[in-house]
Protein backbone atom coordinates (compact mmCIF):
# COMPACT_ATOMS: atom_id res chain seq x y z
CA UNK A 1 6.60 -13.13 4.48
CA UNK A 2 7.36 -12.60 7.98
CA UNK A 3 5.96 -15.98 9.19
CA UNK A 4 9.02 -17.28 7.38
CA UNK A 5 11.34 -15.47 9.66
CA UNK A 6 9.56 -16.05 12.93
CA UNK A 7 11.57 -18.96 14.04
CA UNK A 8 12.23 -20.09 17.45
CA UNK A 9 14.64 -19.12 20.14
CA UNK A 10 18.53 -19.68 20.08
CA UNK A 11 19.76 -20.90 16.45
CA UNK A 12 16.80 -20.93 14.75
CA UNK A 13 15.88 -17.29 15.72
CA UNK A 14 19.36 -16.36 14.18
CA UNK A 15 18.46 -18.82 11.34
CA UNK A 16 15.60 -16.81 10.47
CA UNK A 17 17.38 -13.41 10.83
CA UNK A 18 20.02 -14.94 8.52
CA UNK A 19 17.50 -15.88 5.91
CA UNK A 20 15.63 -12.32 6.10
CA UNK A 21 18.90 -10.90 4.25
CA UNK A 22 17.99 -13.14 1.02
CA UNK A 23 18.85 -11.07 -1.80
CA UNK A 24 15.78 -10.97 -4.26
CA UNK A 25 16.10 -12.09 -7.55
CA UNK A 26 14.67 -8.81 -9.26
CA UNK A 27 17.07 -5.64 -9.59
CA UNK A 28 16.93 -2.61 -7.48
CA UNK A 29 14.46 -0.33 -8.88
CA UNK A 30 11.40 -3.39 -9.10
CA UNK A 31 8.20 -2.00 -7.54
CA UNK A 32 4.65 -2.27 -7.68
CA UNK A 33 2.10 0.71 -6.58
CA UNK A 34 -1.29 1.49 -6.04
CA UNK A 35 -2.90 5.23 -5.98
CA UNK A 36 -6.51 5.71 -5.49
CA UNK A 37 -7.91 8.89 -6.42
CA UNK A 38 -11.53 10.35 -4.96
CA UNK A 39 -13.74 13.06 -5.79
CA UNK A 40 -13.25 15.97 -6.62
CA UNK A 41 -11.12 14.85 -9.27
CA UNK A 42 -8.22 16.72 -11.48
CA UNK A 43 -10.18 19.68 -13.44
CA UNK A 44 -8.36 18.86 -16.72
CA UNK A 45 -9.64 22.28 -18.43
CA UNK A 46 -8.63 24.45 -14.84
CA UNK A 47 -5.60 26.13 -12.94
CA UNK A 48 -2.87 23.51 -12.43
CA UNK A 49 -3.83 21.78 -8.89
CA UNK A 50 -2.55 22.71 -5.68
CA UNK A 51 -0.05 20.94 -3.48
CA UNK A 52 -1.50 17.80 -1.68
CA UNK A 53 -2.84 18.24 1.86
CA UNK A 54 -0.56 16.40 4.69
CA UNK A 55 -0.11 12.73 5.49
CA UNK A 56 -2.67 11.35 7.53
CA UNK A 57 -1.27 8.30 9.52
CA UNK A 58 -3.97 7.29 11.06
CA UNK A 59 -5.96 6.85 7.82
CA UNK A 60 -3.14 5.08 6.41
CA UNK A 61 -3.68 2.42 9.21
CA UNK A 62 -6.72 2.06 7.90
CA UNK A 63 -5.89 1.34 4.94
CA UNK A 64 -3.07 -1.14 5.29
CA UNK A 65 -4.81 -3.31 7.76
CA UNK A 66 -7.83 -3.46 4.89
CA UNK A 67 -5.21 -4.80 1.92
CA UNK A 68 -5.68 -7.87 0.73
CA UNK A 69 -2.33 -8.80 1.09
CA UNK A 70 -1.94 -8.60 4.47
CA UNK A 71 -3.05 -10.31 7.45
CA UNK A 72 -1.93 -8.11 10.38
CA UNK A 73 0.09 -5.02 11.06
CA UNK A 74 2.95 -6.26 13.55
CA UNK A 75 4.60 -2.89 13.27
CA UNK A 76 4.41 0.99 12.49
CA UNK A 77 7.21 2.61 11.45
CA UNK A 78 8.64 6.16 11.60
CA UNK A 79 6.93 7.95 8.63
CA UNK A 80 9.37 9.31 5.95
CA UNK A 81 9.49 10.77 2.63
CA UNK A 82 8.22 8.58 -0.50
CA UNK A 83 11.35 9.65 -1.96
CA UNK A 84 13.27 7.57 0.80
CA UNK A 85 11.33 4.41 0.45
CA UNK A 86 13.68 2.15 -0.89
CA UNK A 87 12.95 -0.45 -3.48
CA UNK A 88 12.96 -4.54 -1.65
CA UNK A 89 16.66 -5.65 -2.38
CA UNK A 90 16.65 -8.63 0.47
CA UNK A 91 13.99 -11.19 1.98
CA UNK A 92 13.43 -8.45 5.01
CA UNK A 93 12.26 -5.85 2.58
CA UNK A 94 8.93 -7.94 1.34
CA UNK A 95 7.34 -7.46 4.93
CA UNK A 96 6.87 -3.57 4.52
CA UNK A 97 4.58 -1.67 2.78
CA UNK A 98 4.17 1.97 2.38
CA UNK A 99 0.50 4.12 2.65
CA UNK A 100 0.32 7.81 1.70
CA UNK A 101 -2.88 9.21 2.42
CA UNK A 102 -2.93 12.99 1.13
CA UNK A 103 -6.28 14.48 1.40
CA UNK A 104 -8.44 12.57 -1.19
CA UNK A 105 -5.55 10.94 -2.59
CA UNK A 106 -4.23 7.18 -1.45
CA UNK A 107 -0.92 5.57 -2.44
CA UNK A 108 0.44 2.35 -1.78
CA UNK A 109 3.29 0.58 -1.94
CA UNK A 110 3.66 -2.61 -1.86
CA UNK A 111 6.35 -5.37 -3.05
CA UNK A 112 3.23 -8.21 -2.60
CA UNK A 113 1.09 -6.25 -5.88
CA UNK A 114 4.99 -7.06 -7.92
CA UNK A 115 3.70 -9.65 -10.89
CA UNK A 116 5.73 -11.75 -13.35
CA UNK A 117 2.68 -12.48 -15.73
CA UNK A 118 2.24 -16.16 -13.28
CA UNK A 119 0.60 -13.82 -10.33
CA UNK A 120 -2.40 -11.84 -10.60
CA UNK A 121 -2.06 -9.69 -7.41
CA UNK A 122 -2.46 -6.38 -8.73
CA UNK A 123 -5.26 -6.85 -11.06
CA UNK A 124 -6.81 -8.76 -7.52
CA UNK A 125 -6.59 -6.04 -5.14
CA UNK A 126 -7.60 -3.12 -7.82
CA UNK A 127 -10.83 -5.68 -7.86
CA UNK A 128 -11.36 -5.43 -4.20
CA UNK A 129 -10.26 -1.60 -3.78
CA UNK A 130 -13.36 -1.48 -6.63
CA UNK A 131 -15.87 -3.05 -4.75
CA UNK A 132 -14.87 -1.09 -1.71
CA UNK A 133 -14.32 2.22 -3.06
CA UNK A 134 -16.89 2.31 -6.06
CA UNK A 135 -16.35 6.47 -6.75
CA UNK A 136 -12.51 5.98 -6.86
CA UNK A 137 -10.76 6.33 -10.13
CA UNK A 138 -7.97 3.78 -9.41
CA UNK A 139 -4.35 2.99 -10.85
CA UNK A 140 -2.34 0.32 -10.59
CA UNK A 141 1.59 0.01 -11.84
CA UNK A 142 4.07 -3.01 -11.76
CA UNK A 143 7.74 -2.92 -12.75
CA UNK A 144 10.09 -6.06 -12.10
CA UNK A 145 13.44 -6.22 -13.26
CA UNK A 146 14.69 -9.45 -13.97
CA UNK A 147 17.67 -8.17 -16.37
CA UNK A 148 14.36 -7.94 -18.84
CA UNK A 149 11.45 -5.82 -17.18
CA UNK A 150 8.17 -7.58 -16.53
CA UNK A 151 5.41 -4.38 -16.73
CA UNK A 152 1.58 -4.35 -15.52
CA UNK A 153 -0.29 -1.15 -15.59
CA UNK A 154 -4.59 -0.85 -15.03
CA UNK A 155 -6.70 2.04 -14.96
CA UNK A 156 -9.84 1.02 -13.26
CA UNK A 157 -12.90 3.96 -13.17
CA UNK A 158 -16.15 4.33 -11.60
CA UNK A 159 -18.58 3.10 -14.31
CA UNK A 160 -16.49 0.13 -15.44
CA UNK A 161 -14.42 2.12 -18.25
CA UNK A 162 -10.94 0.66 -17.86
CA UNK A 163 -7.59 -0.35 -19.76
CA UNK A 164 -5.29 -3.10 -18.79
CA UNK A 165 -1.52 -3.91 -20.15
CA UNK A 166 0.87 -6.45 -19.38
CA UNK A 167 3.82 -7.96 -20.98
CA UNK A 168 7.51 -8.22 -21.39
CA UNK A 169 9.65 -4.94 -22.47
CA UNK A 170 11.47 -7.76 -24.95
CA UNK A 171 8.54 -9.32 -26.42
CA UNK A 172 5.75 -8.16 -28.91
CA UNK A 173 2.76 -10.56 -26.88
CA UNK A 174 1.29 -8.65 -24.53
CA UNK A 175 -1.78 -8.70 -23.25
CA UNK A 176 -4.45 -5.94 -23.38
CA UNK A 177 -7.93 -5.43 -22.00
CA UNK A 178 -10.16 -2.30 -21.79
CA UNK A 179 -10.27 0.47 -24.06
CA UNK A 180 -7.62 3.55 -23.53
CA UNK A 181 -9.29 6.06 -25.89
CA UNK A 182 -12.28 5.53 -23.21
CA UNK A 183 -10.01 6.56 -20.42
CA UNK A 184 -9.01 9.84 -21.93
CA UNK A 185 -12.20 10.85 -22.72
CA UNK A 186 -14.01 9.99 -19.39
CA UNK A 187 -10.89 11.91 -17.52
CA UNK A 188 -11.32 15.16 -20.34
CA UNK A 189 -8.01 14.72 -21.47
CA UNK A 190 -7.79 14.59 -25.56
CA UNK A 191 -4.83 12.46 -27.73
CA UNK A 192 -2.51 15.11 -28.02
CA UNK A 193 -2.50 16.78 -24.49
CA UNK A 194 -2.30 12.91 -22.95
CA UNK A 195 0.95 12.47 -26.21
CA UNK A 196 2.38 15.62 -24.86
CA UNK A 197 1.88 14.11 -21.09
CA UNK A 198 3.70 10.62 -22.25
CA UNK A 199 0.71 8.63 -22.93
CA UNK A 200 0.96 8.33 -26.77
CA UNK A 201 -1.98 6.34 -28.32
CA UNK A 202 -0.18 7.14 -32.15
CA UNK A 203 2.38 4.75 -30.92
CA UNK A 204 1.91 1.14 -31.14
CA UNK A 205 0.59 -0.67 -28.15
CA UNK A 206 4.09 -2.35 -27.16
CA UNK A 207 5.73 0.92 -26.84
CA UNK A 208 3.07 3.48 -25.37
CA UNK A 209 4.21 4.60 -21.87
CA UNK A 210 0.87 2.60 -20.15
CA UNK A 211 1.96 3.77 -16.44
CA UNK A 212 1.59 7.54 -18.02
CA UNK A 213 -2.10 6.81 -18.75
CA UNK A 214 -2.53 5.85 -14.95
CA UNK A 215 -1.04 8.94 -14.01
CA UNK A 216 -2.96 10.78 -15.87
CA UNK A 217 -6.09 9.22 -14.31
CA UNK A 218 -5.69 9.60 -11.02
CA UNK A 219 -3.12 12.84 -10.98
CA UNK A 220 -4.61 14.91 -14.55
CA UNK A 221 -2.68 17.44 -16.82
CA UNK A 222 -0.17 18.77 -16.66
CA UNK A 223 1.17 15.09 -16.13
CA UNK A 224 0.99 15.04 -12.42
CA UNK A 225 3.70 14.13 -10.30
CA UNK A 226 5.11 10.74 -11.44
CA UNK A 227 3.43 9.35 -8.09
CA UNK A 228 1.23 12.78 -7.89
CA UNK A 229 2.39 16.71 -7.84
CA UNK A 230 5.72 17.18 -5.70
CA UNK A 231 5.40 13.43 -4.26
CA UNK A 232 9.25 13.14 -3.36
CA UNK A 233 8.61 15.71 -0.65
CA UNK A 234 5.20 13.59 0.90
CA UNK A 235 5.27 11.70 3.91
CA UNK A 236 4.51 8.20 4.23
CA UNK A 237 3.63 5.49 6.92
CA UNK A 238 5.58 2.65 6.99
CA UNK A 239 4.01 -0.59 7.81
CA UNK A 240 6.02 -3.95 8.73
CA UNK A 241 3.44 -6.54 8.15
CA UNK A 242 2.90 -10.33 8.52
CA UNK A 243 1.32 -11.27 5.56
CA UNK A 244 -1.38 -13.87 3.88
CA UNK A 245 -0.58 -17.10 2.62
CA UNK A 246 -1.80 -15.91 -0.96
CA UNK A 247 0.40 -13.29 -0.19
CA UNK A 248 3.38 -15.13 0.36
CA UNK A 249 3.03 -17.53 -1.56
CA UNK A 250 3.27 -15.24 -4.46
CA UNK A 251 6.23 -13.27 -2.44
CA UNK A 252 7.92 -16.10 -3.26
CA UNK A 253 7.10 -16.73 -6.67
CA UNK A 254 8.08 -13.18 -8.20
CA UNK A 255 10.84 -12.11 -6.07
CA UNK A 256 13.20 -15.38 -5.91
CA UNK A 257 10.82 -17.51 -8.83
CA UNK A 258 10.11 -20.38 -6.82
């Protein structure tokens, strides 16, 4: 997106500026994330796991520049909290994206993975991360608030045992792939321990909590920590970013539908 704001000098540059404070058409809250989770994975059966290990910015350049979304890092940001990364609410917003990197855990943020059931971004890059990153369990989440909620959620892990959901919170068609009783059992974690967590399989498909089964995947019992244990006090690097044309091209699509 920031290609569409680099105008020229004088009234165009103010132009551009101007048009970077574009309200988006979703409501505040709208997100889409990414965690990646490597070995040694959550002992399901064991002591409940130990606070992450710090940020590490320099991986989390790493990452970012590797995203399929984006084609070059114009900008690094002070890091902050992951509890103080705000949601997009204007044009400007769409050009930054968000990389924890705690110890052998990775999570992303990033408005350009958002979805509307017309863009396939998420279930794209959780391909590539995949072919990259073949021992990672991996979990994807989207949420987009257009007065009725739009909702994506994959588990993809190593071996090729996965579960896929997507659909509207108001309608009964949604779309499923994978199997999610495969999930639980290749990350130890039985029915009623992953019910208790918020991951209810006795409920029917339109109304189980799917982002609960990614969090159990790459975080494990006792639920984890919504975006892994104690998250709201981790640090992440903040990335402004200019991105592809895939990438803004669905920018533009799911967060003003055009």
């Amino acid at each position: 997106m920031s290609e569409m704001r680099d105008e020229g000098p004088g009234g165009d540059s103010e132009k551009g500026a101007k048009k970077g404070t574009d309200e988006v058409v979703p409501k505040y809250g709208s997100r889409a994330v990414l965690t990646l989770r490597f070995p040694p994975f959550p002992d399901p059966d064991g002591p409940e796991e130990q606070a992450l290990v710090p940020h590490d910015p320099v991986r989390a350049r790493q990452v970012v520049e590797e995203l399929g979304t984006v084609e070059e890092v114009l900008e690094q940001l002070p890091v902050r909290l992951v509890a103080d990364m705000p949601d997009p609410e204007v044009r400007a917003d769409l050009d930054l994206v968000a990389v924890g990197c705690w110890g052998n855990a990775v999570h992303i943020i990033d408005p350009a993975l958002g979805g509307d059931l017309l863009t396939y971004a998420m279930a794209e890059e959780v391909r590539r991360q995949r072919e990259r990153h073949p021992d990672a369990r991996i979990a994807g989440s989207v949420e987009m608030d257009y007065g009725n909620s739009y909702l994506l959620d994959v588990v993809d892990l190593p071996g090729g045992v996965e579960s896929y959901a997507e659909g509207w919170d108001c309608d009964d068609e949604w779309e499923f792939a994978g199997d999610p009783e495969e999930v639980l059992r290749s990350i130890g974690v039985d029915r009623e321990a992953a019910a208790e967590a918020g991951f209810d399989l006795d409920e029917e498909p339109c109304d189980r909590v799917w982002s609960d089964l990614g969090i159990l995947a790459v975080w494990g019992l006792p639920g984890g920590l919504g975006v892994g244990p104690g998250a709201g006090g981790q640090q992440v690097s903040v990335f402004r970013v200019r991105r592809t044309s895939g990438a803004a091209f669905d920018l533009e699509e799911v967060w003003f539908g055009r």
